[in-house]
Every structure is written in structure tokens, then in C-alpha cells.
Protein backbone atom coordinates (compact mmCIF):
# COMPACT_ATOMS: atom_id res chain seq x y z
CA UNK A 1 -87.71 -9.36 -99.45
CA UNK A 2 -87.41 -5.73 -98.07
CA UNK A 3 -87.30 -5.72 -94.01
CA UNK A 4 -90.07 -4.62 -91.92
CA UNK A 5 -89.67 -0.44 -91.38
CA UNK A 6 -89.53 -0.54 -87.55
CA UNK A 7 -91.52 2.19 -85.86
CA UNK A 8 -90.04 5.96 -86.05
CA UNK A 9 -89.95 8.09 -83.49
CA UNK A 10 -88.90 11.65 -82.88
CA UNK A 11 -87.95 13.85 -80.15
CA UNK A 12 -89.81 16.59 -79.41
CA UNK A 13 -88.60 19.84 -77.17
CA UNK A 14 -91.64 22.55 -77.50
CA UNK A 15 -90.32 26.30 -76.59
CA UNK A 16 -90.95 27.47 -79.70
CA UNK A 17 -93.02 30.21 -78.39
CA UNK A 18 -93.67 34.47 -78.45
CA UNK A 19 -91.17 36.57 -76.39
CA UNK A 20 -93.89 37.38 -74.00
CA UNK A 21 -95.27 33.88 -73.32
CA UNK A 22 -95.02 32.76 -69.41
CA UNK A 23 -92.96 30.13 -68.76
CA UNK A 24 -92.27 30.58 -64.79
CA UNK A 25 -93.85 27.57 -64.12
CA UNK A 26 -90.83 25.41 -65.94
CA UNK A 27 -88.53 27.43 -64.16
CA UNK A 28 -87.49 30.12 -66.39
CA UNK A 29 -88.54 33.39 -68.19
CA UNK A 30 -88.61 34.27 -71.29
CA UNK A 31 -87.58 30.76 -73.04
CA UNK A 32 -89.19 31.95 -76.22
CA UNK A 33 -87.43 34.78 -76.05
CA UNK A 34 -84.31 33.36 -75.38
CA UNK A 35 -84.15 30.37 -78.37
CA UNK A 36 -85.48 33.54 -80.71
CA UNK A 37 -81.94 35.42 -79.77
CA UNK A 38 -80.45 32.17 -79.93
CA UNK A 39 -81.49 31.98 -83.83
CA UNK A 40 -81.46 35.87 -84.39
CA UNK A 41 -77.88 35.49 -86.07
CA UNK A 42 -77.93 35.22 -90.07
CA UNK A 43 -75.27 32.37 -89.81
CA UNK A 44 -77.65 30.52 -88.19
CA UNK A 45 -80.38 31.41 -90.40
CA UNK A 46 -79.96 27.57 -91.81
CA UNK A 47 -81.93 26.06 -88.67
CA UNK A 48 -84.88 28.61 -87.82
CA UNK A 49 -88.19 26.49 -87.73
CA UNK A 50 -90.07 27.21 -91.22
CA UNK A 51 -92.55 28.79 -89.31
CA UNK A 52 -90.70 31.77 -87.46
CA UNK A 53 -91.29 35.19 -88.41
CA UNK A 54 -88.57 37.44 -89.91
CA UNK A 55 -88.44 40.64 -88.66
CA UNK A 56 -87.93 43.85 -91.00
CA UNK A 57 -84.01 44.14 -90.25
CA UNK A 58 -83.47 40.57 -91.85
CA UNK A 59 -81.98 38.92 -89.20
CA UNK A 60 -84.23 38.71 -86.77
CA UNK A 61 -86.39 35.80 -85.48
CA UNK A 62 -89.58 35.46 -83.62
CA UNK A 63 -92.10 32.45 -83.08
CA UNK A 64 -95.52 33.25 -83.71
CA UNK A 65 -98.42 31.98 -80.52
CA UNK A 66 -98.66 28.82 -81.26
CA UNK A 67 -101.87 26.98 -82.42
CA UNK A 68 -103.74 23.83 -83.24
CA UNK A 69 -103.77 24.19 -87.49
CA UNK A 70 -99.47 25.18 -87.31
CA UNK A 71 -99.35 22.37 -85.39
CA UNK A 72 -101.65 20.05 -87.83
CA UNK A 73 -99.14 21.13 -90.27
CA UNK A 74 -96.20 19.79 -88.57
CA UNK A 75 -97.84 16.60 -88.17
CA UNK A 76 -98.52 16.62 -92.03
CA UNK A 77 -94.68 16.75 -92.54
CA UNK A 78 -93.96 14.08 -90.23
CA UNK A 79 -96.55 11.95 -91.63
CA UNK A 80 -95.52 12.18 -95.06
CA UNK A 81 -91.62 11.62 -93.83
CA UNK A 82 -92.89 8.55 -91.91
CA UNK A 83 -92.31 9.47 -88.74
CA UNK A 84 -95.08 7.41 -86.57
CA UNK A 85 -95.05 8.95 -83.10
CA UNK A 86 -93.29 11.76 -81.28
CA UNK A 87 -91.71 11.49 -77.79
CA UNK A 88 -92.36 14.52 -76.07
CA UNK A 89 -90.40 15.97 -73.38
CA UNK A 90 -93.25 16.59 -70.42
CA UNK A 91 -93.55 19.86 -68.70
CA UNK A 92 -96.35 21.17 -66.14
CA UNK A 93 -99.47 21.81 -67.52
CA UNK A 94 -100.35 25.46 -68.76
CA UNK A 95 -96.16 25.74 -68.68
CA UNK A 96 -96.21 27.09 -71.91
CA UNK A 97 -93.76 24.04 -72.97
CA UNK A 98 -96.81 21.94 -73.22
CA UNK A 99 -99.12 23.54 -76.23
CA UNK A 100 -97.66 20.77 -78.86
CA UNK A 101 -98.92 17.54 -76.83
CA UNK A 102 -102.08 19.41 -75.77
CA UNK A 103 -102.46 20.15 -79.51
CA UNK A 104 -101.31 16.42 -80.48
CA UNK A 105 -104.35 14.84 -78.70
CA UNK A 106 -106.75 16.94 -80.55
CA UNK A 107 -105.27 17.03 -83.86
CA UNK A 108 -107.14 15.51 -87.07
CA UNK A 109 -103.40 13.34 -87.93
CA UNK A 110 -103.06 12.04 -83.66
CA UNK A 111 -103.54 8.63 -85.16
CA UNK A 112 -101.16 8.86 -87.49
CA UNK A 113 -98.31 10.02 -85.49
CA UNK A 114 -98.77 8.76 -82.24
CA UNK A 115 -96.76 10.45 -79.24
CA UNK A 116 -95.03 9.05 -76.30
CA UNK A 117 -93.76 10.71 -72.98
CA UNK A 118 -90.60 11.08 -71.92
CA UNK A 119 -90.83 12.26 -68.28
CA UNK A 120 -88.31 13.77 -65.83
CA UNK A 121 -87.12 15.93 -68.58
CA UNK A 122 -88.64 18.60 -66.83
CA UNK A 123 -90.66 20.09 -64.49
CA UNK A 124 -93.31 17.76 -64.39
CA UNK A 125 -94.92 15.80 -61.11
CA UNK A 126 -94.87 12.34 -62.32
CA UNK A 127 -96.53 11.33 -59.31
CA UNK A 128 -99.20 13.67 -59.57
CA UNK A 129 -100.00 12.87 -63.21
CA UNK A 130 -100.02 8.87 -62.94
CA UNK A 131 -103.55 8.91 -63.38
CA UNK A 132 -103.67 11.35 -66.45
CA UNK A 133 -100.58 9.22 -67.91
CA UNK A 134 -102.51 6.03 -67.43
CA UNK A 135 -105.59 7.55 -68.89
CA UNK A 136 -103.61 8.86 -72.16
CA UNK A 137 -102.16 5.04 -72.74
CA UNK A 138 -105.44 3.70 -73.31
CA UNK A 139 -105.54 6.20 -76.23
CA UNK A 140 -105.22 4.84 -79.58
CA UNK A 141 -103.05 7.95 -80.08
CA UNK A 142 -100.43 6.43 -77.91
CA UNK A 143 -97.72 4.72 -78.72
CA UNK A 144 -97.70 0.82 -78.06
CA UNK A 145 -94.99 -1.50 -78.79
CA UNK A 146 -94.53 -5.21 -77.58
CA UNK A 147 -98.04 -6.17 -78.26
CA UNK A 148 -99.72 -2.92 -76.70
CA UNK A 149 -97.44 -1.91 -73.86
CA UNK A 150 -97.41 2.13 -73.88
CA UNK A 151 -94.03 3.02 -74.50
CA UNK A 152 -92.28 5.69 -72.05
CA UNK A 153 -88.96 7.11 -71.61
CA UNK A 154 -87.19 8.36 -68.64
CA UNK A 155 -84.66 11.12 -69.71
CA UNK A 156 -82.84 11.06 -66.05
CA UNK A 157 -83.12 9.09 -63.00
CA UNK A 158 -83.50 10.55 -59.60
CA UNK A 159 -82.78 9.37 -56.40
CA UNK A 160 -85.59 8.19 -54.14
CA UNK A 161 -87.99 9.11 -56.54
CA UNK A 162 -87.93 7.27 -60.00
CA UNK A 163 -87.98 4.02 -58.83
CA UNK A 164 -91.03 5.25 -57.26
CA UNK A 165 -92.68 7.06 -59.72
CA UNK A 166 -91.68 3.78 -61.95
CA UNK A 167 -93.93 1.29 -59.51
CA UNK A 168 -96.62 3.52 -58.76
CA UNK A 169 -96.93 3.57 -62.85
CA UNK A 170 -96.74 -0.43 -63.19
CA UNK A 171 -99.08 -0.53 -60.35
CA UNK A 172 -101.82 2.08 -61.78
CA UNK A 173 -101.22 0.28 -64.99
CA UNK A 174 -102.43 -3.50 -63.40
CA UNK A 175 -105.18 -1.75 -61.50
CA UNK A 176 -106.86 -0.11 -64.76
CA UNK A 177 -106.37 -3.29 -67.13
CA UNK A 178 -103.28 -1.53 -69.26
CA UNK A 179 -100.71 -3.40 -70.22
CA UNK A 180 -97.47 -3.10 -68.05
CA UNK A 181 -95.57 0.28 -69.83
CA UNK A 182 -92.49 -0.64 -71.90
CA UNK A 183 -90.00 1.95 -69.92
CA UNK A 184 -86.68 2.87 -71.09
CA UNK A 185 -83.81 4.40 -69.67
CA UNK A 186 -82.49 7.58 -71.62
CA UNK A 187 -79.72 8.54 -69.11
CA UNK A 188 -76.18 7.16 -69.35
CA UNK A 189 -74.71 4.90 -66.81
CA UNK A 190 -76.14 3.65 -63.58
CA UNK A 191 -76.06 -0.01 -65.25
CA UNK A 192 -77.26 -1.31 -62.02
CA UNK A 193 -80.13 0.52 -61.84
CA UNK A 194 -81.22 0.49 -65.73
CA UNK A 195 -81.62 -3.49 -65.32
CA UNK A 196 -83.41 -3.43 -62.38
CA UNK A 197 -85.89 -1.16 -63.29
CA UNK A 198 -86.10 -0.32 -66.70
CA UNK A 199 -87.59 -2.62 -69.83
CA UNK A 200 -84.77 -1.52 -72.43
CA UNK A 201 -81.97 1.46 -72.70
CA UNK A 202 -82.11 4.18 -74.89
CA UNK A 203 -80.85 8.11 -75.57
CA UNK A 204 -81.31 11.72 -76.32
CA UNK A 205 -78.71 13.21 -77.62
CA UNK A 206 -74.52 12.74 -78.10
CA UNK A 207 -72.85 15.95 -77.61
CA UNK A 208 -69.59 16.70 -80.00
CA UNK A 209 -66.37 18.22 -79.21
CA UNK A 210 -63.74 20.60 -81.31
CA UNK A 211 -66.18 20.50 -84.37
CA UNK A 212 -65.77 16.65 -84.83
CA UNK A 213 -67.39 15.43 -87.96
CA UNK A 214 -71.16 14.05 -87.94
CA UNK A 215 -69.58 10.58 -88.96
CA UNK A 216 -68.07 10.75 -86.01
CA UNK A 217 -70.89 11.65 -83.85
CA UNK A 218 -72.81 8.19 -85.03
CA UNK A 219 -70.17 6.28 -84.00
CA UNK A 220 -70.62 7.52 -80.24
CA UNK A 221 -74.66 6.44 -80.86
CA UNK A 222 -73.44 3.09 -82.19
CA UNK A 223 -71.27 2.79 -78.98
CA UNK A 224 -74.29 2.92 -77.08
CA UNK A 225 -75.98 0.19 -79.07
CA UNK A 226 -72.76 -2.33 -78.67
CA UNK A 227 -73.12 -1.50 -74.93
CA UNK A 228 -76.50 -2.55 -74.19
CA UNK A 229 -75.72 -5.73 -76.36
CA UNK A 230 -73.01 -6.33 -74.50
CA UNK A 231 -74.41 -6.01 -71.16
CA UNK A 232 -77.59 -7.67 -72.34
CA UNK A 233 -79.79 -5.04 -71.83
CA UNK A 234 -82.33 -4.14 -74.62
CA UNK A 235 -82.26 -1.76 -76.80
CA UNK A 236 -84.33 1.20 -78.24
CA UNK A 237 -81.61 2.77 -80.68
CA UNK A 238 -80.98 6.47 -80.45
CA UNK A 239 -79.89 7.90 -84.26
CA UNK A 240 -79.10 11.70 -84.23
CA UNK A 241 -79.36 14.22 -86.54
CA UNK A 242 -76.94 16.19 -84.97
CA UNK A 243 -75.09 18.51 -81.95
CA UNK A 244 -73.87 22.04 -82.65
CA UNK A 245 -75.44 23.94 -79.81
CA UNK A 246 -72.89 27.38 -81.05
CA UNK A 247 -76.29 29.44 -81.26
CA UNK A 248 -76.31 28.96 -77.30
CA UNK A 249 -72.55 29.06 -76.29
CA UNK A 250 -72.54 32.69 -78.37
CA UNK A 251 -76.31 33.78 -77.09
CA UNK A 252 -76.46 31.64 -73.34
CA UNK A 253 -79.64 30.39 -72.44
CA UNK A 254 -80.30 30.09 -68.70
CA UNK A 255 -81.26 26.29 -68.07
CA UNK A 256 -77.82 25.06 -69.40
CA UNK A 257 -74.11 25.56 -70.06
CA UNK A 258 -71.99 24.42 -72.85
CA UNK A 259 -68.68 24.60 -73.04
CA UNK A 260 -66.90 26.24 -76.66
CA UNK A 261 -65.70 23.43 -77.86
CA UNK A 262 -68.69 21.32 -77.63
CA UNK A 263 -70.22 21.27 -80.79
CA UNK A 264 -69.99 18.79 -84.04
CA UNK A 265 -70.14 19.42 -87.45
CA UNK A 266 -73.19 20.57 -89.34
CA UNK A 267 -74.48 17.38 -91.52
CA UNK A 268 -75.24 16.79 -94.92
CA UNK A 269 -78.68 15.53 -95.68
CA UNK A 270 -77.25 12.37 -96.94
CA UNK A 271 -75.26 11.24 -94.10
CA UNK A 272 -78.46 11.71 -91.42
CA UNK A 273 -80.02 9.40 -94.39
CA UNK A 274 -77.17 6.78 -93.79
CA UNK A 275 -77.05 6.85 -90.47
CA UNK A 276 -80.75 6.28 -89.85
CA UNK A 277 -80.47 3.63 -92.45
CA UNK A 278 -77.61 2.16 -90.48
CA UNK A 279 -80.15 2.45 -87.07
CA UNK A 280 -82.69 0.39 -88.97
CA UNK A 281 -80.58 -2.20 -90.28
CA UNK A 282 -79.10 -2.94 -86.46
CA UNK A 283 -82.82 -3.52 -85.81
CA UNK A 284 -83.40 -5.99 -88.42
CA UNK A 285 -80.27 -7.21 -87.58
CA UNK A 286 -80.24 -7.78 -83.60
CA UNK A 287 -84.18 -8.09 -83.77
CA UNK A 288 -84.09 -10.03 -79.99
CA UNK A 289 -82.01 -6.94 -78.70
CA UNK A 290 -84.51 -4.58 -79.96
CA UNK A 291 -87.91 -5.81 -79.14
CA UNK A 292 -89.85 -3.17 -79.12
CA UNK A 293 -89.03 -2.66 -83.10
CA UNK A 294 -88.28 0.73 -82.64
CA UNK A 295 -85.70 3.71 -82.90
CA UNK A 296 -86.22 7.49 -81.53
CA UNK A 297 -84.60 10.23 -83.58
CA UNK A 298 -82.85 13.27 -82.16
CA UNK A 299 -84.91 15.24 -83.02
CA UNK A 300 -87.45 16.79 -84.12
CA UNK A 301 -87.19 20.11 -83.09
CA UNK A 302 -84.28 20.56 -81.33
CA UNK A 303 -82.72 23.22 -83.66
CA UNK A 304 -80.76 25.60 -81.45
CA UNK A 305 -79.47 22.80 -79.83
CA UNK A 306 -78.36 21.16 -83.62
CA UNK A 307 -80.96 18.27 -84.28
CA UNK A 308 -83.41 18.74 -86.07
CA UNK A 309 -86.16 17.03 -88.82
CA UNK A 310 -88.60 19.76 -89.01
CA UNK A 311 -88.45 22.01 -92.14
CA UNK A 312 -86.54 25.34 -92.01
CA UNK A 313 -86.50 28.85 -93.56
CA UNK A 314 -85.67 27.98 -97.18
CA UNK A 315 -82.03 30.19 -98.16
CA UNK A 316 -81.62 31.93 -101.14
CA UNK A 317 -78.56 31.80 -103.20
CA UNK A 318 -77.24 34.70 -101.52
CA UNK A 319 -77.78 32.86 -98.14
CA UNK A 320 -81.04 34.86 -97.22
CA UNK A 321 -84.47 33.64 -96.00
CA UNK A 322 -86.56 33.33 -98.49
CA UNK A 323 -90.53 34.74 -98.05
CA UNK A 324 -93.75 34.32 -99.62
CA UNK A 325 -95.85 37.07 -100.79
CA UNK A 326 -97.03 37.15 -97.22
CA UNK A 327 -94.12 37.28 -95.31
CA UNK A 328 -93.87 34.06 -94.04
CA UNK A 329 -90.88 31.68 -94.94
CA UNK A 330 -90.73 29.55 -97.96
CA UNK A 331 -90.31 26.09 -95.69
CA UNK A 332 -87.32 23.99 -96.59
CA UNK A 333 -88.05 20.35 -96.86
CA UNK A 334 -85.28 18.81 -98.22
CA UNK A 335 -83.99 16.78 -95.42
CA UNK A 336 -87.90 15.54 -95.02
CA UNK A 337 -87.55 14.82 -98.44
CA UNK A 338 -84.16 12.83 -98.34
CA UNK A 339 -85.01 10.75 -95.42
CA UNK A 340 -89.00 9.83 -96.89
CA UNK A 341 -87.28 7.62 -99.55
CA UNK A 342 -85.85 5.19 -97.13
CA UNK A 343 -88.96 5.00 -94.76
């Protein structure tokens, strides 16, 4: 008998925005801007969201304003992959950074793919937003696992104000009749700290180094999983898609810096299959160690950064983008494709 699919989720980073957009309030300027330079180079032509515009010169990139129906559309894809919620990375409101989860709780397909928050990823006042938190888990939009417990992720802790932040959530939870959030721990290390306040561990992303292969680069996410195990902690497996963040060591973007040598190999459609297959199977396999039935994908739309699920530009033989009548890129959905037959 064929296991159980456990649930699919996938991360979601949302700068994918016009050169001119505003994004002071998460701290920088010009983010859409900067991730079009990043992706302005025809080598890394490969990666550029399906839904980028291709400027006259051929090589380069801008992101169109962003809207509810290009949104829908994306949530079509990852519906007919069988991806059932997205974790998105929470930023201020009217940030810029936050059209796709505004658009997510209005879209025709929310209960479909659910979403799920991972907070302290950015700027984002966790304490301020309790109530709106605890008023988007009663949703049925949300994501639930454990018998209805909203499922959240912490991508960092900080000191003196996560553990916070973590009871005044339980608390507001009790108070309003919602079940006590399923929270886990995205950051590495701080064991101590993971058990006492956090339901399970999980991840983002594993970075490479020297060009390592992407073989490779799962084994680092299957360390993680034989950690938690061994320190009895449970589990919400991380499975990547990738790291080759080159497009920002050549073209820096201001909220990070990467070293040269920190990138991984490129991977075939076929291994991301494997390896998710492989993330599934530990599941079925250590099904008290991951109770919450679950994995979360890096990701979804991470392509500067190298992970990524959401269709590209479509190449050419000769290694161009490929248009439609219109203009607009012929979308490449061939990794979509690949990974649908196993989910």
C-alpha cells in the first residue's frame, strides 16, 4: 500500500517587485531593484521567475507590480505540483515584501494551498501582530497540523524577546479558543533553548561551499534530521532545492554578505526529485519523530539566492529566453513537472 503523502510546504521570500517600489520600511531601498540586477546577467538567465519582463537589450530583467490574478497563477502551479501551503517569511505591513500573503488570503485557490508564517525573518513586530496572527489561525486558509494546531516557524531566536513573543502567542491562543500553535525552531543550535520552547526543529536553507555537488548539499539537510533524532527533539524536515547565491556575490545586495566560495552546484531536476522523495520516506519512516506529517521545501521563490520551485523563463537552444507573441516569457515548468509525479 502506497504511504500517506505528508503535507508540502514551501518557502516563500516575496521581493519580487518594480525598481521603484518602497521598501524603507523593511530596511532597505530598492530590493526590487537590486534582485532585478542580481538576475540581469544572461548566465543566470536559467532562474528569472517566469513572470519577469525582458528588456529590449536581452539581458535585462525587471518584475512587473505585482497583483492578485499573477499571483492566482502561482498558486495554480503549486496546486497542480502538490504543494499544500506556503510558509511565508513576514515583513511589516504595506513593506512592499508583503503583497503575496496579502494576495494569498484573498485568492480564489487560499484553500488549496494554505500558508503559514514564519516570523522573525524580518522586520515584523510579532508582538504587535499577536492579535492579527491569532485571528489568521482560525482561517481555514491556515495551515494546521497535529489535529488543528496552526503551524508557525521561527527563522531566528532573539534574546529577551522570542521567548516572549512565543508565550504571549500560546497565551492569546488559550484566551480565543485556538488550539496551542505547533512552533518550530528554524535556526541552528541553541539546543537548550529549542526544547524548552519550541514544539519541533526545522530549517531554511544549507549554504554550499567551493561549488560542492547538490548530493552533497542533502546530506548536510539529512544531518539535521539525524540530529533532532538524536537529541529527541521533533522534527519538521527541511529538503532543499538548492544554494548558489553567485548572482549576489557578483551583483551584492545590501541585507547580506556571502563569501565567493559559498555556493553549490546547480541541480538536475531529478536529483531535487530524489531528494524530496528521500524527505518523505524519513517521514513515513520515523513517523513519531515527525508528528506534524510534514516537510517545508527551500523554496519556492528563492531564486537569486539558488532554491527555487516556481517556473522560470523557458531557454532556447541557443540559451536565450524564450517570449510569446506578447513579450512575456514562455514559463518553464519542468521541474513542477518532475516533482508532480511523486506527490
Amino acid at each position: 500500500m502506497k504511504n500517506k503523502k505528508p503535507f508540502i510546504g514551501a518557502i516563500r521570500w516575496d521581493a519580487w517587485l518594480p525598481g521603484d517600489a518602497d521598501t524603507t520600511k523593511v530596511g532597505q531601498r530598492g530590493v526590487g531593484q537590486q534582485v532585478s540586477d542580481t538576475l540581469s546577467q544572461q548566465k543566470f538567465h536559467f532562474r528569472v521567475p517566469y513572470f519577469a519582463n525582458l528588456h529590449s537589450d536581452g539581458v535585462t530583467i525587471s518584475y512587473p507590480e505585482p497583483t492578485q490574478e499573477l499571483f492566482d497563477q502561482e498558486m495554480q502551479y503549486a496546486a497542480d505540483m502538490g504543494i499544500d501551503y506556503f510558509a511565508y517569511c513576514m515583513y511589516e505591513d504595506n513593506s512592499g515584501l508583503d503583497y503575496a500573503r496579502v494576495f494569498h488570503t484573498q485568492s480564489k485557490l487560499r484553500n488549496k494551498v494554505k500558508m503559514s508564517a514564519i516570523l522573525s525573518a524580518g522586520p515584523y513586530d510579532n508582538m504587535k501582530h499577536i492579535g492579527d496572527l491569532v485571528d489568521c489561525f482560525q482561517q481555514e486558509y491556515y495551515m494546521k497540523v497535529c489535529g488543528g494546531r496552526p503551524l508557525v516557524f521561527f527563522f531566528a531566536y532573539i534574546k529577551d524577546e522570542t521567548e516572549k513573543e512565543i508565550a504571549a502567542l500560546r497565551t492569546a491562543c488559550k484566551n480565543a479558543g485556538v488550539p496551542d500553535p505547533y512552533i518550530a525552531a528554524m535556526f541552528w543550535n541553541q539546543h537548550e533553548i529549542k526544547e524548552a520552547l519550541f514544539d519541533a526543529v526545522s530549517g531554511y536553507g544549507f549554504s554550499g561551499n567551493d561549488g560542492q555537488s547538490f548530493v552533497s548539499l542533502t546530506e548536510k539537510a539529512r544531518g539535521r534530521w539525524e540530529e533532532a533524532k538524536s537529541r529527541g527533539q521533533k522534527l519538521i524536515p527541511m529538503a532543499t532545492t538548492g544554494w548558489d547565491p553567485r548572482p549576489r556575490i557578483e551583483r551584492p545586495v545590501s541585507w547580506m554578505n556571502i563569501a565567493e566560495n559559498c555556493w553549490a552546484q546547480t541541480p538536475k531536476d531529478e536529483e531535487i526529485v530524489t531528494h524530496i522523495q528521500q524527505t518523505m520516506d524519513y517521514i513515513h519512516e520515523n513517523n513519531e519523530l515527525c508528528e506534524a506529517e510534514t516537510l517545508v521545501i527551500y523554496a519556492w521563490n528563492e531564486n537569486d539566492e539558488g532554491g527555487w520551485l516556481v517556473p522560470t523563463g523557458k531557454l532556447g537552444n541557443d540559451g536565450l529566453l524564450m517570449r510569446n507573441a506578447d513579450g512575456s516569457l514562455i514559463p518553464d515548468t519542468s521541474r513542477l513537472e518532475a516533482i508532480k509525479k511523486i506527490l
